[in-house]
ModelCIF file with pLDDT and N, C-alpha, C, O atoms, coordinates in Angstrom:
data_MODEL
#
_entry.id   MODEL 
#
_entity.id                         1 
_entity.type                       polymer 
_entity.pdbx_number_of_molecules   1 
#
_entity_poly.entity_id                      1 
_entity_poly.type                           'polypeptide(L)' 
_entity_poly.nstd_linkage                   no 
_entity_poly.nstd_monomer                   no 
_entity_poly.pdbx_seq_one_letter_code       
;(UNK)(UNK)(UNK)(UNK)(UNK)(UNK)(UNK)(UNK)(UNK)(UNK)(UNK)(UNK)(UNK)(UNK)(UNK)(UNK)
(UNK)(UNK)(UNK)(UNK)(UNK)(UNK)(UNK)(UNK)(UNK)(UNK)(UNK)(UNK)(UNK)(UNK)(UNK)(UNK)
(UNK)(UNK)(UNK)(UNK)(UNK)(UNK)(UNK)(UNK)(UNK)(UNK)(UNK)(UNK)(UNK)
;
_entity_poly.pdbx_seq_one_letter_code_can   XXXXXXXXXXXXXXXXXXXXXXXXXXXXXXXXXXXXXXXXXXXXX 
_entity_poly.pdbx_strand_id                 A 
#
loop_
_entity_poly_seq.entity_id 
_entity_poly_seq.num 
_entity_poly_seq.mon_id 
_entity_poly_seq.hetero 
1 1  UNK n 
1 2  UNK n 
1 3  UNK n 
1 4  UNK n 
1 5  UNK n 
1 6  UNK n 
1 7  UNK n 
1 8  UNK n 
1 9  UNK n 
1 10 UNK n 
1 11 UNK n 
1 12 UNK n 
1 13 UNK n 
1 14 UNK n 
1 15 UNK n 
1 16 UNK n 
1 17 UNK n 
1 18 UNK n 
1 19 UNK n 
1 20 UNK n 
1 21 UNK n 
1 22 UNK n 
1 23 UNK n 
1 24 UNK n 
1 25 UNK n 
1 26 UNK n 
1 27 UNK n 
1 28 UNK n 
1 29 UNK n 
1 30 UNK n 
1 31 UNK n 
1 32 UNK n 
1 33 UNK n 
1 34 UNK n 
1 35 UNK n 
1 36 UNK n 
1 37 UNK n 
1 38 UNK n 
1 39 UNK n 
1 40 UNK n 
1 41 UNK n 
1 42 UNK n 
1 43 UNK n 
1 44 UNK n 
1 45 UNK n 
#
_struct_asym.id          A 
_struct_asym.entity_id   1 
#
loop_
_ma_qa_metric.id 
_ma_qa_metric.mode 
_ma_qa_metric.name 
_ma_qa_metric.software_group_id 
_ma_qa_metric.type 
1 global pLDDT . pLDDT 
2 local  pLDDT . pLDDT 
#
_ma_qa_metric_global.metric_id      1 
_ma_qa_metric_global.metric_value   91.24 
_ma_qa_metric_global.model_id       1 
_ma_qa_metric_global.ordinal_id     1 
#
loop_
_ma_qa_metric_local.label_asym_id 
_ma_qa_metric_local.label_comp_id 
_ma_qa_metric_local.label_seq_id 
_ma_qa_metric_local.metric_id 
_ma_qa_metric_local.metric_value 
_ma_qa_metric_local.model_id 
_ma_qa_metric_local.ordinal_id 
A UNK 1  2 93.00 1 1  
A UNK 2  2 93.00 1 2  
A UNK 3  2 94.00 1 3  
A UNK 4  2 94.00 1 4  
A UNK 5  2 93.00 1 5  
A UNK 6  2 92.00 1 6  
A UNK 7  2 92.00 1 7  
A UNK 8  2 89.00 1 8  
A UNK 9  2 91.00 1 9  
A UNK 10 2 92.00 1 10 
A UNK 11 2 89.00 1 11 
A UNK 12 2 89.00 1 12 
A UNK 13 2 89.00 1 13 
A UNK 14 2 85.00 1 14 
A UNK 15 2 85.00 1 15 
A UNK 16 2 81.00 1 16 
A UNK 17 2 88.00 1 17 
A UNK 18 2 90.00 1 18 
A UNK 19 2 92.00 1 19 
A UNK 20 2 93.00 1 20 
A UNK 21 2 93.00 1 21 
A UNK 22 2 94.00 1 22 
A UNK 23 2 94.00 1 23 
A UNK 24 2 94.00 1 24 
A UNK 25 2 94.00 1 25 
A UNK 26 2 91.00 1 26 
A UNK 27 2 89.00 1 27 
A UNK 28 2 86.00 1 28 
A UNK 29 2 85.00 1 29 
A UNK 30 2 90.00 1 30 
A UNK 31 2 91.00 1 31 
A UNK 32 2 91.00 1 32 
A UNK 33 2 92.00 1 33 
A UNK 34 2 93.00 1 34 
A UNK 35 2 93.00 1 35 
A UNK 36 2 92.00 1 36 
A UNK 37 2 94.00 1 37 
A UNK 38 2 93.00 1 38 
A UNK 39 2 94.00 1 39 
A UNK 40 2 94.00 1 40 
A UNK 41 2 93.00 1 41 
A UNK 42 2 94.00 1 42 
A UNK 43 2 93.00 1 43 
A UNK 44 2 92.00 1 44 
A UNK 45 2 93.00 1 45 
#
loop_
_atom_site.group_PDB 
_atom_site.id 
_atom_site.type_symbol 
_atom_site.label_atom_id 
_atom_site.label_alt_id 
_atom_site.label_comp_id 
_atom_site.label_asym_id 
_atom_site.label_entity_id 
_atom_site.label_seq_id 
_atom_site.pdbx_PDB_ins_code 
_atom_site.Cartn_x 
_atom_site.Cartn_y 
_atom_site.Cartn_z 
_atom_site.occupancy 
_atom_site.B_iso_or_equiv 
_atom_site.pdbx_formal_charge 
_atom_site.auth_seq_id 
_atom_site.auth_comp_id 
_atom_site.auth_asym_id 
_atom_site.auth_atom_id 
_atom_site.pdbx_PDB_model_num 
ATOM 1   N N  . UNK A 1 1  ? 120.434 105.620 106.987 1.00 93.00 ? 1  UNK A N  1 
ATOM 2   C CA . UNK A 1 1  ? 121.707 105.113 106.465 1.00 93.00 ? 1  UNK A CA 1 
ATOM 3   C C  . UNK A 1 1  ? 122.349 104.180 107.484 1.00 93.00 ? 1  UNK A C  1 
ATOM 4   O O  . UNK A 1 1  ? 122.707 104.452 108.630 1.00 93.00 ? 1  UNK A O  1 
ATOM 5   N N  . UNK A 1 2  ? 122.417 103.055 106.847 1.00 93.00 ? 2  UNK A N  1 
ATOM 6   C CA . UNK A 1 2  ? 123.500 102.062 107.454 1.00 93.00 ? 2  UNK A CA 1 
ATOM 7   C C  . UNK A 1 2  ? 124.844 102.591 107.499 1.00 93.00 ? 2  UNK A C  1 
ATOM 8   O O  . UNK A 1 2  ? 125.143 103.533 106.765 1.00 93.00 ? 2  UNK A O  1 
ATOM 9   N N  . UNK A 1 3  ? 125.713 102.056 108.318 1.00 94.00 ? 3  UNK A N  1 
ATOM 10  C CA . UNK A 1 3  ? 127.337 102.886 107.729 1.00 94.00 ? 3  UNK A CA 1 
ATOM 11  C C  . UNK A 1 3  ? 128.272 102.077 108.233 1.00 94.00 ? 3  UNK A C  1 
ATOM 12  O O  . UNK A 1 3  ? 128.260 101.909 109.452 1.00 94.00 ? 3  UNK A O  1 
ATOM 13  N N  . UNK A 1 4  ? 129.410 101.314 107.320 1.00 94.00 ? 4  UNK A N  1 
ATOM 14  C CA . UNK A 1 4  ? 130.338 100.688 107.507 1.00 94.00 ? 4  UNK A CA 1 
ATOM 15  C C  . UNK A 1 4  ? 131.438 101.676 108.090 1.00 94.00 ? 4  UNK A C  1 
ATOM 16  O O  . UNK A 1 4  ? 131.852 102.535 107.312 1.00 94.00 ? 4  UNK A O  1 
ATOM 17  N N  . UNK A 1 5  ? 131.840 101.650 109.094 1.00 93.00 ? 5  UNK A N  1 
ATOM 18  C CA . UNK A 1 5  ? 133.035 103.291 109.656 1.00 93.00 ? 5  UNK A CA 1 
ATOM 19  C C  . UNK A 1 5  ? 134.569 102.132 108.635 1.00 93.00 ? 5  UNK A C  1 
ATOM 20  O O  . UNK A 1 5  ? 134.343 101.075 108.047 1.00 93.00 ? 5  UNK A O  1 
ATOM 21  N N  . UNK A 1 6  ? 135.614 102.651 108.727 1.00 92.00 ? 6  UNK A N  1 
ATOM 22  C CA . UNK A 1 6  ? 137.098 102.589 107.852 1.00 92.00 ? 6  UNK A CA 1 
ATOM 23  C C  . UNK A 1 6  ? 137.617 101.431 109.007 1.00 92.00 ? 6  UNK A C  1 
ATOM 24  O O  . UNK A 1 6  ? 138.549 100.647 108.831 1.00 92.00 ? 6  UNK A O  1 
ATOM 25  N N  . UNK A 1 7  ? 136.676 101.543 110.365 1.00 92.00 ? 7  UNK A N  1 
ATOM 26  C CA . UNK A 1 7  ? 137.635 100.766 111.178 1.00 92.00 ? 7  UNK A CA 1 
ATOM 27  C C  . UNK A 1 7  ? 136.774 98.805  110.852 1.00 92.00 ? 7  UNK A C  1 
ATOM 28  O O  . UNK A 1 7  ? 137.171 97.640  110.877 1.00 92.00 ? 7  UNK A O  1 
ATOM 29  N N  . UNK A 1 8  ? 135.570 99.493  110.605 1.00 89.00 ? 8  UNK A N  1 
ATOM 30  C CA . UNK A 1 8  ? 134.553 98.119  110.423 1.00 89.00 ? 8  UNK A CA 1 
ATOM 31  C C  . UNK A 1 8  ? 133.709 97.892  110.831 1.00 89.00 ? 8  UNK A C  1 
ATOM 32  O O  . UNK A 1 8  ? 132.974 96.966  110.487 1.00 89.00 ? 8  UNK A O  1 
ATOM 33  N N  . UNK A 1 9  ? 133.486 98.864  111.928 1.00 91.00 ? 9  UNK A N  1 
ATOM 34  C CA . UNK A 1 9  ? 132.193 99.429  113.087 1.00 91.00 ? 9  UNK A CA 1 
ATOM 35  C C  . UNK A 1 9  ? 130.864 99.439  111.960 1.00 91.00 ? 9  UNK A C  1 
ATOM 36  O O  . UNK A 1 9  ? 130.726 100.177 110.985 1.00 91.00 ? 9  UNK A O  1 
ATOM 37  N N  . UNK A 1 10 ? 129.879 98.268  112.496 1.00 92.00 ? 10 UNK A N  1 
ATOM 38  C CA . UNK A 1 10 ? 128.558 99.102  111.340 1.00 92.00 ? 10 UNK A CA 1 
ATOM 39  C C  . UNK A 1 10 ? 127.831 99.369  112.338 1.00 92.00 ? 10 UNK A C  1 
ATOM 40  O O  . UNK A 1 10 ? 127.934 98.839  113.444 1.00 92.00 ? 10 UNK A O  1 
ATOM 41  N N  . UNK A 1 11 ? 126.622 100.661 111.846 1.00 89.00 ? 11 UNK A N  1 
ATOM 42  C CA . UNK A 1 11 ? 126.636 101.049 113.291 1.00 89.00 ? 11 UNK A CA 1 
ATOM 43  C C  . UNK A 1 11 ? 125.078 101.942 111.790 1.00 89.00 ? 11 UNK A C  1 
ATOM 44  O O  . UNK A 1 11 ? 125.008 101.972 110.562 1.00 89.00 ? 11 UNK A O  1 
ATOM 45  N N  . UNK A 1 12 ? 124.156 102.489 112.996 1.00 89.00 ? 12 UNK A N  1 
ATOM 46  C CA . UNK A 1 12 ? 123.084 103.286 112.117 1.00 89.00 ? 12 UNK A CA 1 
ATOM 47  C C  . UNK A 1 12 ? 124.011 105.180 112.018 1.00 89.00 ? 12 UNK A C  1 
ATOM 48  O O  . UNK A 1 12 ? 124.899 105.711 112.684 1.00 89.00 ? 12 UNK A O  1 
ATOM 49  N N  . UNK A 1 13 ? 123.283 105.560 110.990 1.00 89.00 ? 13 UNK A N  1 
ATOM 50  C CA . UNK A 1 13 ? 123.742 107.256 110.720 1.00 89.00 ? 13 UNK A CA 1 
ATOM 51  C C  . UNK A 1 13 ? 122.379 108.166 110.605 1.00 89.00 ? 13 UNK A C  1 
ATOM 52  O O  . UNK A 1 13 ? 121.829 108.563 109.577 1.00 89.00 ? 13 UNK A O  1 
ATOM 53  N N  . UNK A 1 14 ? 122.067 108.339 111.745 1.00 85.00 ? 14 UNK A N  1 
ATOM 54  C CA . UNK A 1 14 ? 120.836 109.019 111.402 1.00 85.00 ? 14 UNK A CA 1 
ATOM 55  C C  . UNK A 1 14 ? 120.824 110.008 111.228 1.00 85.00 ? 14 UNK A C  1 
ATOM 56  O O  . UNK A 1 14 ? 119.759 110.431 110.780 1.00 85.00 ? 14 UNK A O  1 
ATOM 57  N N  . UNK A 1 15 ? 122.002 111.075 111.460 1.00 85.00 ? 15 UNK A N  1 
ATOM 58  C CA . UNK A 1 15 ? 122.463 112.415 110.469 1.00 85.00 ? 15 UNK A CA 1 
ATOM 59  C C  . UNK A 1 15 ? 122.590 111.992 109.615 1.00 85.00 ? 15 UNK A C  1 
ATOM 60  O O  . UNK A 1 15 ? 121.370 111.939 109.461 1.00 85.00 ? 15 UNK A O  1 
ATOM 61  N N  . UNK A 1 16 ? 123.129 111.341 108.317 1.00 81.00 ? 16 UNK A N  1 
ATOM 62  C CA . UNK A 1 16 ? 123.521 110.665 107.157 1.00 81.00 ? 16 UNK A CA 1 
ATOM 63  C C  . UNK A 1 16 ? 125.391 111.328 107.005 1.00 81.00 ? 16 UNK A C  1 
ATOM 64  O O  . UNK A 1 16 ? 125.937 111.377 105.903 1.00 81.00 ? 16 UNK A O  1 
ATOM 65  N N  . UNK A 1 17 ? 125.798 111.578 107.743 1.00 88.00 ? 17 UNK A N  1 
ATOM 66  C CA . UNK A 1 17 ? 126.812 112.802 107.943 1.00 88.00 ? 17 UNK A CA 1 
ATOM 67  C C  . UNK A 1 17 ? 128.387 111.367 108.313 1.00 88.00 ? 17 UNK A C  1 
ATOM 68  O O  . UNK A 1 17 ? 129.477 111.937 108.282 1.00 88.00 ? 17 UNK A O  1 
ATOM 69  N N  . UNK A 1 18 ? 128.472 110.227 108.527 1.00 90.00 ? 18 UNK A N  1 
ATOM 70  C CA . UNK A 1 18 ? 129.399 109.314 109.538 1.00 90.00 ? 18 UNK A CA 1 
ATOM 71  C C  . UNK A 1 18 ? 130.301 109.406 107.716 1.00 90.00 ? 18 UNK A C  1 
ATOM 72  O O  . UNK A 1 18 ? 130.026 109.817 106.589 1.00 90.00 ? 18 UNK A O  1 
ATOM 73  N N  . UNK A 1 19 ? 131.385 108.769 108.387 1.00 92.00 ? 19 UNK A N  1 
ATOM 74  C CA . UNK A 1 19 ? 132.280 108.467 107.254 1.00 92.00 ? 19 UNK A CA 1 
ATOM 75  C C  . UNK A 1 19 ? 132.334 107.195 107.215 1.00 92.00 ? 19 UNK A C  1 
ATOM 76  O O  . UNK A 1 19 ? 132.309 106.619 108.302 1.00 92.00 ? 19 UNK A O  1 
ATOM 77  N N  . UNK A 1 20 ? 132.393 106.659 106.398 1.00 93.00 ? 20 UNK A N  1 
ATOM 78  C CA . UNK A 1 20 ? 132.207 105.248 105.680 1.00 93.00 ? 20 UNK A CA 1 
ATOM 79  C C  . UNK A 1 20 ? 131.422 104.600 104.609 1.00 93.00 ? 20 UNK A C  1 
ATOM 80  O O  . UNK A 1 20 ? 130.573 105.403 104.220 1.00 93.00 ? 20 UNK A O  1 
ATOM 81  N N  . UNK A 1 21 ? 131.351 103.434 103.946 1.00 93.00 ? 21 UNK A N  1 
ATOM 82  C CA . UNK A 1 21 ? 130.118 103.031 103.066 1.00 93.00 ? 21 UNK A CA 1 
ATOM 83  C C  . UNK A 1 21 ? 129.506 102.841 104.055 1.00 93.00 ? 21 UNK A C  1 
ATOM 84  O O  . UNK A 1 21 ? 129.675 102.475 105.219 1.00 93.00 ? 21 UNK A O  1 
ATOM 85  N N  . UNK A 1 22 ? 128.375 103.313 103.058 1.00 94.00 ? 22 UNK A N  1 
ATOM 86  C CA . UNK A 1 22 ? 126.812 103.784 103.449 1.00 94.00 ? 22 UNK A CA 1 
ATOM 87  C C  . UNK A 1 22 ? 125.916 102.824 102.891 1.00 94.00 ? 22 UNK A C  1 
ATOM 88  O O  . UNK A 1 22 ? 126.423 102.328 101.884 1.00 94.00 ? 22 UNK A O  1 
ATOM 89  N N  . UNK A 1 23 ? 124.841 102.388 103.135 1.00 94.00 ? 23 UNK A N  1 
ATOM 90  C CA . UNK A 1 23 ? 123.906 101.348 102.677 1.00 94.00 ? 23 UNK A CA 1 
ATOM 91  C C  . UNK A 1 23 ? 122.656 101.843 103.313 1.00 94.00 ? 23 UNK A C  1 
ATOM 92  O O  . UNK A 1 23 ? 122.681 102.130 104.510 1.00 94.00 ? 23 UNK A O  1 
ATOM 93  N N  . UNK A 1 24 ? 121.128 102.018 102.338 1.00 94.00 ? 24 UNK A N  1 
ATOM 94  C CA . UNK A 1 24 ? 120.072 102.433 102.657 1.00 94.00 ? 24 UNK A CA 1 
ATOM 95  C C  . UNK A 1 24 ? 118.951 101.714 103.263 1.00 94.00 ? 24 UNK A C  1 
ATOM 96  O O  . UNK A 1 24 ? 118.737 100.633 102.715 1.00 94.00 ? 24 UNK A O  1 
ATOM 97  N N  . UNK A 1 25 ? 117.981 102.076 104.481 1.00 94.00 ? 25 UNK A N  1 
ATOM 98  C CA . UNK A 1 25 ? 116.794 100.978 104.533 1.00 94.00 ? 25 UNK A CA 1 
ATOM 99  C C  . UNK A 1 25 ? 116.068 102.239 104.649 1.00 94.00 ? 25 UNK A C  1 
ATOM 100 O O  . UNK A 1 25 ? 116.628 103.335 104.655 1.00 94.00 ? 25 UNK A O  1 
ATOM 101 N N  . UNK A 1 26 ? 114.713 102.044 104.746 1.00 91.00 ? 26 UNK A N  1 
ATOM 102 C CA . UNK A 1 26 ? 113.072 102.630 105.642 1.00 91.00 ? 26 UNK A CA 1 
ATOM 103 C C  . UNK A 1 26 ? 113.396 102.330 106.673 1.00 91.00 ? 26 UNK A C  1 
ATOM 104 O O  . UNK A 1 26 ? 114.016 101.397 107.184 1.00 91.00 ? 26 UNK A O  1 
ATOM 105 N N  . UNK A 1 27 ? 112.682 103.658 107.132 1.00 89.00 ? 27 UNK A N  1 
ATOM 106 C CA . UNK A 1 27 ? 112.157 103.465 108.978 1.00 89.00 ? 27 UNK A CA 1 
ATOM 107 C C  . UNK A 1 27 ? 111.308 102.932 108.982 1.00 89.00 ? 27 UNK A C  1 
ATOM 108 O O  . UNK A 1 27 ? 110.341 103.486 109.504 1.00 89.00 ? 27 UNK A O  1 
ATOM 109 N N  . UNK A 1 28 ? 111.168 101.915 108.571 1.00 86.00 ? 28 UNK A N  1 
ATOM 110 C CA . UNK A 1 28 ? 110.661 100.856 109.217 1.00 86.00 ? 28 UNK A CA 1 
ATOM 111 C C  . UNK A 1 28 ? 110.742 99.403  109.581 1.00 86.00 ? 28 UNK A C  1 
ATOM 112 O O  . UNK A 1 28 ? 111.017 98.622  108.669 1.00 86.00 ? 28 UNK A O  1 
ATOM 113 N N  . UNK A 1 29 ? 110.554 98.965  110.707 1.00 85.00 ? 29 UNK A N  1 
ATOM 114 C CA . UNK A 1 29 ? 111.254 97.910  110.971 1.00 85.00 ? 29 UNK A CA 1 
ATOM 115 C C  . UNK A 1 29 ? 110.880 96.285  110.128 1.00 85.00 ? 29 UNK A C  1 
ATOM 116 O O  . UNK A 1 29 ? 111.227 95.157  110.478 1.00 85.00 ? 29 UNK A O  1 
ATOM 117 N N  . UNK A 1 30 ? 110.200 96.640  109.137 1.00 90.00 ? 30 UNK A N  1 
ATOM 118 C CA . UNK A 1 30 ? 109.668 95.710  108.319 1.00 90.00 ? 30 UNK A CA 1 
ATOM 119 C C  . UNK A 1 30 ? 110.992 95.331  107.563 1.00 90.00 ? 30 UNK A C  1 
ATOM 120 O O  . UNK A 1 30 ? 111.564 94.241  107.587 1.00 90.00 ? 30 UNK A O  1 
ATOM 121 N N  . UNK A 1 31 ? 111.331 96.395  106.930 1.00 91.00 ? 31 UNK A N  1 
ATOM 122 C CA . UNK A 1 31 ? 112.030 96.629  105.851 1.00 91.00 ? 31 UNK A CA 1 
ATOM 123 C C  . UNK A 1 31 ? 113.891 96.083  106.546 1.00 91.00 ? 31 UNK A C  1 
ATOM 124 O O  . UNK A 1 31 ? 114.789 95.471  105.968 1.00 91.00 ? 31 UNK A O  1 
ATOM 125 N N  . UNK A 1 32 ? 113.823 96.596  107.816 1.00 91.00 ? 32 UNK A N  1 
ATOM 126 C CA . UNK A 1 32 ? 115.065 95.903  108.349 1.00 91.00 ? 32 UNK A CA 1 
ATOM 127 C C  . UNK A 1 32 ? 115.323 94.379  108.511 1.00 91.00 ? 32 UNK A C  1 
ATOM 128 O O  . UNK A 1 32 ? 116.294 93.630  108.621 1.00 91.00 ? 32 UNK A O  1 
ATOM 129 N N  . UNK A 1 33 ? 114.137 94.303  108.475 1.00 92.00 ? 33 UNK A N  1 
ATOM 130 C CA . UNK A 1 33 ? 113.717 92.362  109.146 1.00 92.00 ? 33 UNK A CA 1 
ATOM 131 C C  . UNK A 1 33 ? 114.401 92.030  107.558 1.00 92.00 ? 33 UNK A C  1 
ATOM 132 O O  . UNK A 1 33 ? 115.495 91.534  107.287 1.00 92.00 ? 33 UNK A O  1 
ATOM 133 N N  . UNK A 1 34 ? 113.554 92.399  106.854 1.00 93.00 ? 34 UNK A N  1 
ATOM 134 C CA . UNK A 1 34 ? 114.019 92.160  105.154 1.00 93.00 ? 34 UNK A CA 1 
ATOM 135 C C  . UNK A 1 34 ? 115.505 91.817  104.891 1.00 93.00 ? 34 UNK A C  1 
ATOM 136 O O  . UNK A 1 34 ? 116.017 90.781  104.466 1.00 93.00 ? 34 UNK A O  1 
ATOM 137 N N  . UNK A 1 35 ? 115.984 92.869  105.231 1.00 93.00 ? 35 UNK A N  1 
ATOM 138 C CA . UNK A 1 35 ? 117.495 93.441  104.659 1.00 93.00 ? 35 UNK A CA 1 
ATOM 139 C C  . UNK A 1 35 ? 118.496 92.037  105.684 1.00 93.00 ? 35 UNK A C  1 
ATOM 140 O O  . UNK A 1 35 ? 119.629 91.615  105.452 1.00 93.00 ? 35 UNK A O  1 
ATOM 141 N N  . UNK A 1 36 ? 117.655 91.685  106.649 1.00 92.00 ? 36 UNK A N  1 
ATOM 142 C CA . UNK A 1 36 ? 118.329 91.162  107.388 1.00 92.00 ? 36 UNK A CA 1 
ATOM 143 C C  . UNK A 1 36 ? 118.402 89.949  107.044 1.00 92.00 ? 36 UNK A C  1 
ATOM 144 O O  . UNK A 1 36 ? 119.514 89.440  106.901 1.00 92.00 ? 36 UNK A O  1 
ATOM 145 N N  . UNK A 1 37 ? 117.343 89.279  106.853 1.00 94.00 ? 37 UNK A N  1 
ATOM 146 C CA . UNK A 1 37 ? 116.980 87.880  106.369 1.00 94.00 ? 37 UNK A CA 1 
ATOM 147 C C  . UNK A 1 37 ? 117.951 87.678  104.803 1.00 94.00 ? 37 UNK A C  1 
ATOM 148 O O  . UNK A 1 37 ? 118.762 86.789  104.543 1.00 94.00 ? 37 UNK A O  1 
ATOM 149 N N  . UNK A 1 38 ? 117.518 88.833  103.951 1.00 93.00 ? 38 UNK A N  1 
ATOM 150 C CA . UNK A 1 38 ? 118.245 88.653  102.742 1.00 93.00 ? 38 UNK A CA 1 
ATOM 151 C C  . UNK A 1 38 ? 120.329 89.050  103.212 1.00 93.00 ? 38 UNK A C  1 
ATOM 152 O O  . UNK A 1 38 ? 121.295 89.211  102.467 1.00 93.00 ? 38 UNK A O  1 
ATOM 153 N N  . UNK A 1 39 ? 120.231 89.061  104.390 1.00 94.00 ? 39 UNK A N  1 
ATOM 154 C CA . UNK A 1 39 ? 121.865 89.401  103.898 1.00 94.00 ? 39 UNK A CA 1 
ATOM 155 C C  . UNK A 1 39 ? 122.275 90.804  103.276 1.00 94.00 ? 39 UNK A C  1 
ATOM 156 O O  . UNK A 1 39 ? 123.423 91.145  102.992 1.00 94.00 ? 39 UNK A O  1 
ATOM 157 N N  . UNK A 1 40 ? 121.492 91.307  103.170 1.00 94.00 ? 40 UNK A N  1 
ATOM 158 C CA . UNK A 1 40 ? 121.888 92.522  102.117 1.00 94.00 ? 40 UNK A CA 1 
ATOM 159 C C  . UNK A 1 40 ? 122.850 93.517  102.666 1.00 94.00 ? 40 UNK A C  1 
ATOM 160 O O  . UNK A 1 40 ? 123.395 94.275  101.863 1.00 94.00 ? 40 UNK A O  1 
ATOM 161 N N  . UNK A 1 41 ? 123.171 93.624  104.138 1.00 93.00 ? 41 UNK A N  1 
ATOM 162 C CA . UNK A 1 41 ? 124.281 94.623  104.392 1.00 93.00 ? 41 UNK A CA 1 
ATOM 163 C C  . UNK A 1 41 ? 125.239 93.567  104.962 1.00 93.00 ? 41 UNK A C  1 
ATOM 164 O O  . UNK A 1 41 ? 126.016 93.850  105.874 1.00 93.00 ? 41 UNK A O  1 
ATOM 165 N N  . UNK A 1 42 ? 125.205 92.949  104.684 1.00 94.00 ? 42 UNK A N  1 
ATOM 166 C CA . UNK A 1 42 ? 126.522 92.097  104.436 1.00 94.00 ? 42 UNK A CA 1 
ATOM 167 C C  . UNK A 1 42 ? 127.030 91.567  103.625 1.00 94.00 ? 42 UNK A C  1 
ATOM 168 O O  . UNK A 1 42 ? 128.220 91.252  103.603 1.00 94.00 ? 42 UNK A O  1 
ATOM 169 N N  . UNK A 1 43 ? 126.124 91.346  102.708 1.00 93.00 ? 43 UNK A N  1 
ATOM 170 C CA . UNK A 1 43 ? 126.837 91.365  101.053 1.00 93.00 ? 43 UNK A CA 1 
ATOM 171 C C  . UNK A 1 43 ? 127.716 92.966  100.554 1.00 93.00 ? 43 UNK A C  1 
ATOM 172 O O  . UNK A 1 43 ? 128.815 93.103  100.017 1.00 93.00 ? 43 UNK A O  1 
ATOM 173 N N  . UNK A 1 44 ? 126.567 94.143  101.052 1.00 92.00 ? 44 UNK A N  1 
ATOM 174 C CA . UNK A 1 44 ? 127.202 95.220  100.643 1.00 92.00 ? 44 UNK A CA 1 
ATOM 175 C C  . UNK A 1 44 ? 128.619 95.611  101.284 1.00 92.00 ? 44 UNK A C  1 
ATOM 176 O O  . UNK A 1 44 ? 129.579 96.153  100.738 1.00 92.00 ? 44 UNK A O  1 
ATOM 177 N N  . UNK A 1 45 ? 128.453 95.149  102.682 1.00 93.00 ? 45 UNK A N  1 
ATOM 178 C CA . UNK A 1 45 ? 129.977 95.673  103.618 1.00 93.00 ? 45 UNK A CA 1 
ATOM 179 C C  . UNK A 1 45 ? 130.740 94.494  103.430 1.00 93.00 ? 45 UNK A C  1 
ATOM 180 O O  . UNK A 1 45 ? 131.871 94.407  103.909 1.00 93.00 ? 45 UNK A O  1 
#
């Protein structure tokens, strides 16, 4: 879990437990390269 915190902090949740929106990848760093290139947790936050 990705996690936007209330203050704006994005930051990883590897308990899945942080307070804030949450946004999903794989452990793997393929899949981050992805998310990254497409923008996708910054469209979501």
């Amino acid at each position: 879990r990705v996690v936007k915190s209330p203050d704006g902090e994005v930051s990883l949740d590897l308990t899945g437990k942080k307070s804030g929106r949450g946004a999903y990848v794989c452990k793997k760093a393929d899949c981050l390269k992805k998310a990254r290139k497409k923008k996708a947790f910054e469209r979501a936050f």
